[in-house]
C-alpha atoms as a PDB file:
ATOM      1  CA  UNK A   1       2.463   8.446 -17.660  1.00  0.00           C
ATOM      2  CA  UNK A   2       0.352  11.616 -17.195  1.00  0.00           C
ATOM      3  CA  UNK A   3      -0.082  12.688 -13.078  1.00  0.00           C
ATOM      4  CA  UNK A   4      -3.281  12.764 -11.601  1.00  0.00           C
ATOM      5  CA  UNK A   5      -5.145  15.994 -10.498  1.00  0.00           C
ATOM      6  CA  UNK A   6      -5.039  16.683  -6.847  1.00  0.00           C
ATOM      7  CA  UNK A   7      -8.239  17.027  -6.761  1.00  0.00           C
ATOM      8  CA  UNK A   8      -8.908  13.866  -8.072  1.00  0.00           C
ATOM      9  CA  UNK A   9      -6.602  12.363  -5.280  1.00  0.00           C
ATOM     10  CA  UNK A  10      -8.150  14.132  -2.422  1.00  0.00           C
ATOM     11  CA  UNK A  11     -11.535  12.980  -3.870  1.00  0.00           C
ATOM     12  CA  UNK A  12      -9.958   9.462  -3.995  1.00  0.00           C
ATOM     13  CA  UNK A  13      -8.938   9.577  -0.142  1.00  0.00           C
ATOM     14  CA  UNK A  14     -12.353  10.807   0.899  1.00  0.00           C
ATOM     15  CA  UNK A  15     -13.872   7.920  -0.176  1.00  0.00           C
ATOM     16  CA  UNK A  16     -14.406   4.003   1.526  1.00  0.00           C
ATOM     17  CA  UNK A  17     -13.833   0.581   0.645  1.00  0.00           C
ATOM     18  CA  UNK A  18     -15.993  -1.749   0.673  1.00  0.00           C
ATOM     19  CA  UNK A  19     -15.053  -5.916   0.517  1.00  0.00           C
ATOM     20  CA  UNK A  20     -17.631  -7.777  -2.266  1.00  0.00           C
ATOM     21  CA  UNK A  21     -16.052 -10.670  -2.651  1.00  0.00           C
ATOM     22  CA  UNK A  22     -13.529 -12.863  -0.367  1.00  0.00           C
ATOM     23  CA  UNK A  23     -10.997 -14.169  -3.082  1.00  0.00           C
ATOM     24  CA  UNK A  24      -7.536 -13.452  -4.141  1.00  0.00           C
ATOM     25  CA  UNK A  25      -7.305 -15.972  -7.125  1.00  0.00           C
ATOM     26  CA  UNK A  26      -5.177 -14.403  -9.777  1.00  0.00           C
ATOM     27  CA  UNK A  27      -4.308 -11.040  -7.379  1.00  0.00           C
ATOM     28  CA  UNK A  28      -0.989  -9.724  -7.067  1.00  0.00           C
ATOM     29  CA  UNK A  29       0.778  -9.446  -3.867  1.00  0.00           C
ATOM     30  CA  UNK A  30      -0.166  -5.784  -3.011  1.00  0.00           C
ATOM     31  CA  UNK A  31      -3.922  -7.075  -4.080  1.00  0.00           C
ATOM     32  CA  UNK A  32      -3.600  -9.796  -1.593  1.00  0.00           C
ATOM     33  CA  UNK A  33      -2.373  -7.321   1.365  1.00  0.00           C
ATOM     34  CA  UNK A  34      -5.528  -4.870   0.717  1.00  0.00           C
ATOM     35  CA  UNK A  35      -7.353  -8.136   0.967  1.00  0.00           C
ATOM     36  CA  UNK A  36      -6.362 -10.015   3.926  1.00  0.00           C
ATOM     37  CA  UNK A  37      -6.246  -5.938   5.636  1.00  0.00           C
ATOM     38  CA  UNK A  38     -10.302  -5.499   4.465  1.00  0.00           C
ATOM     39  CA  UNK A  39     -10.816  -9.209   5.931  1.00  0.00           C
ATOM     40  CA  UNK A  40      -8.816  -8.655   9.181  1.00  0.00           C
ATOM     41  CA  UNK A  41     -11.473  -5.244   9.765  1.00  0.00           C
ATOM     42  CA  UNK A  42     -14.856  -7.493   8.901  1.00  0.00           C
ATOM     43  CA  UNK A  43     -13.310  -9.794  12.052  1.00  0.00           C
ATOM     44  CA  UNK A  44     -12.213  -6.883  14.368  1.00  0.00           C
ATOM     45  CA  UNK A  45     -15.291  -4.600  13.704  1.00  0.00           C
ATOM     46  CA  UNK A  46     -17.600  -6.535  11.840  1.00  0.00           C
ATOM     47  CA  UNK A  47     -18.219  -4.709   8.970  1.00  0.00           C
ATOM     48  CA  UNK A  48     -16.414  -5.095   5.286  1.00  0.00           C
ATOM     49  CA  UNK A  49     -15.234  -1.247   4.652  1.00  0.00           C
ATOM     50  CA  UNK A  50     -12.378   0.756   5.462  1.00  0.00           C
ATOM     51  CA  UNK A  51     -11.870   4.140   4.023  1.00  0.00           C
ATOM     52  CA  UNK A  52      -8.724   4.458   1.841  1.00  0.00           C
ATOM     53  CA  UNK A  53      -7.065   7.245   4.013  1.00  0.00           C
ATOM     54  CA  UNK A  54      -6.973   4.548   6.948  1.00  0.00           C
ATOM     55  CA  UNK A  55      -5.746   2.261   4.186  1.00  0.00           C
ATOM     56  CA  UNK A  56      -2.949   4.737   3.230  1.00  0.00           C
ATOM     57  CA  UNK A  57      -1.781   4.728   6.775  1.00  0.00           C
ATOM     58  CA  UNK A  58      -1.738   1.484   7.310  1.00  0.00           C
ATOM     59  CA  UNK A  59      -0.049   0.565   4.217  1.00  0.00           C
ATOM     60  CA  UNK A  60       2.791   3.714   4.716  1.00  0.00           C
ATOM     61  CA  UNK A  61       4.001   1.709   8.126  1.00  0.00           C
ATOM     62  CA  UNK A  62       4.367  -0.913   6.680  1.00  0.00           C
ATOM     63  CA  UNK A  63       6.394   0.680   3.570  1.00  0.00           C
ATOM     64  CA  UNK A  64       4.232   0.490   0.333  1.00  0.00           C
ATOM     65  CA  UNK A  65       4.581   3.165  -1.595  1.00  0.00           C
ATOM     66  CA  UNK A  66       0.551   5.296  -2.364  1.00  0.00           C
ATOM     67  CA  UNK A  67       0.825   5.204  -6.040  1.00  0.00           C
ATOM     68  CA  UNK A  68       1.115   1.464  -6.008  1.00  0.00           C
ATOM     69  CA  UNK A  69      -1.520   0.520  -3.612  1.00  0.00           C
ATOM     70  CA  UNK A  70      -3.888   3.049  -5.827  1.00  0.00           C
ATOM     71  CA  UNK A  71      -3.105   1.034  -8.568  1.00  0.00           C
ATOM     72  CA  UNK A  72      -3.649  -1.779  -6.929  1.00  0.00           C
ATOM     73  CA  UNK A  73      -7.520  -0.777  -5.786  1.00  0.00           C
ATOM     74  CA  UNK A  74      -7.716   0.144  -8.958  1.00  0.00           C
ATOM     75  CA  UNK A  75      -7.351  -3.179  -9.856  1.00  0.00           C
ATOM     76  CA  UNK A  76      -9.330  -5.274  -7.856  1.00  0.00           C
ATOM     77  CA  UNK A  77     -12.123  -2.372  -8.365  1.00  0.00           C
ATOM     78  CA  UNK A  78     -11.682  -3.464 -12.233  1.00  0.00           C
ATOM     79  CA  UNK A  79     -12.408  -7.393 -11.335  1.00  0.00           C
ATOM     80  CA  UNK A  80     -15.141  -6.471  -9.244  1.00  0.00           C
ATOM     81  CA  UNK A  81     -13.852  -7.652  -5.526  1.00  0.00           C
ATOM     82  CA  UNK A  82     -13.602  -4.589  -4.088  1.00  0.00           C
ATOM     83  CA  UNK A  83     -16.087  -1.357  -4.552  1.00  0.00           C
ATOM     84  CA  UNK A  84     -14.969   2.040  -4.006  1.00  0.00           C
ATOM     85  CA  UNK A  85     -17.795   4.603  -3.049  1.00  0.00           C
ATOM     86  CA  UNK A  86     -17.055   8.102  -2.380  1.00  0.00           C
ATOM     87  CA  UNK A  87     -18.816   9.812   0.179  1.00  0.00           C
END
């Protein structure tokens, strides 16, 4: 498998998350964990979105590795739960 640019993956860190839909039917368990994190913010802050840098941290303390949890937006961006807009 081919590596990304780094500019692509800067570009990728710049941008937010935003929560469209509330489900994790089908979703694996990293899928679940991005999830239940962009549900925990809408109840602490009140809004849906995260950016993915704060996601990266997050996810690095507790151990996943980054290409995974790209993957794994990736993923849920492909069966429309989440949306990633870049700012």
């Amino acid at each position: 498998m081919a590596r990304k640019p780094k500019k692509e993956n800067q570009r990728m860190l710049k941008a937010v998350v935003v929560l469209l839909r509330n489900t994790t039917w089908k979703c694996g368990r990293v899928e679940r964990l991005i999830v239940e994190y962009l549900q925990s913010h809408l109840i602490k802050f009140g809004t849906p979105r995260s950016s993915i840098k704060e996601i990266t941290q997050y996810f690095a303390v507790n151990g996943k590795s980054r290409s995974e949890l790209f993957d794994a937006l990736k993923r849920l961006e492909r069966r429309r739960i989440i949306e990633i807009r870049e700012i």
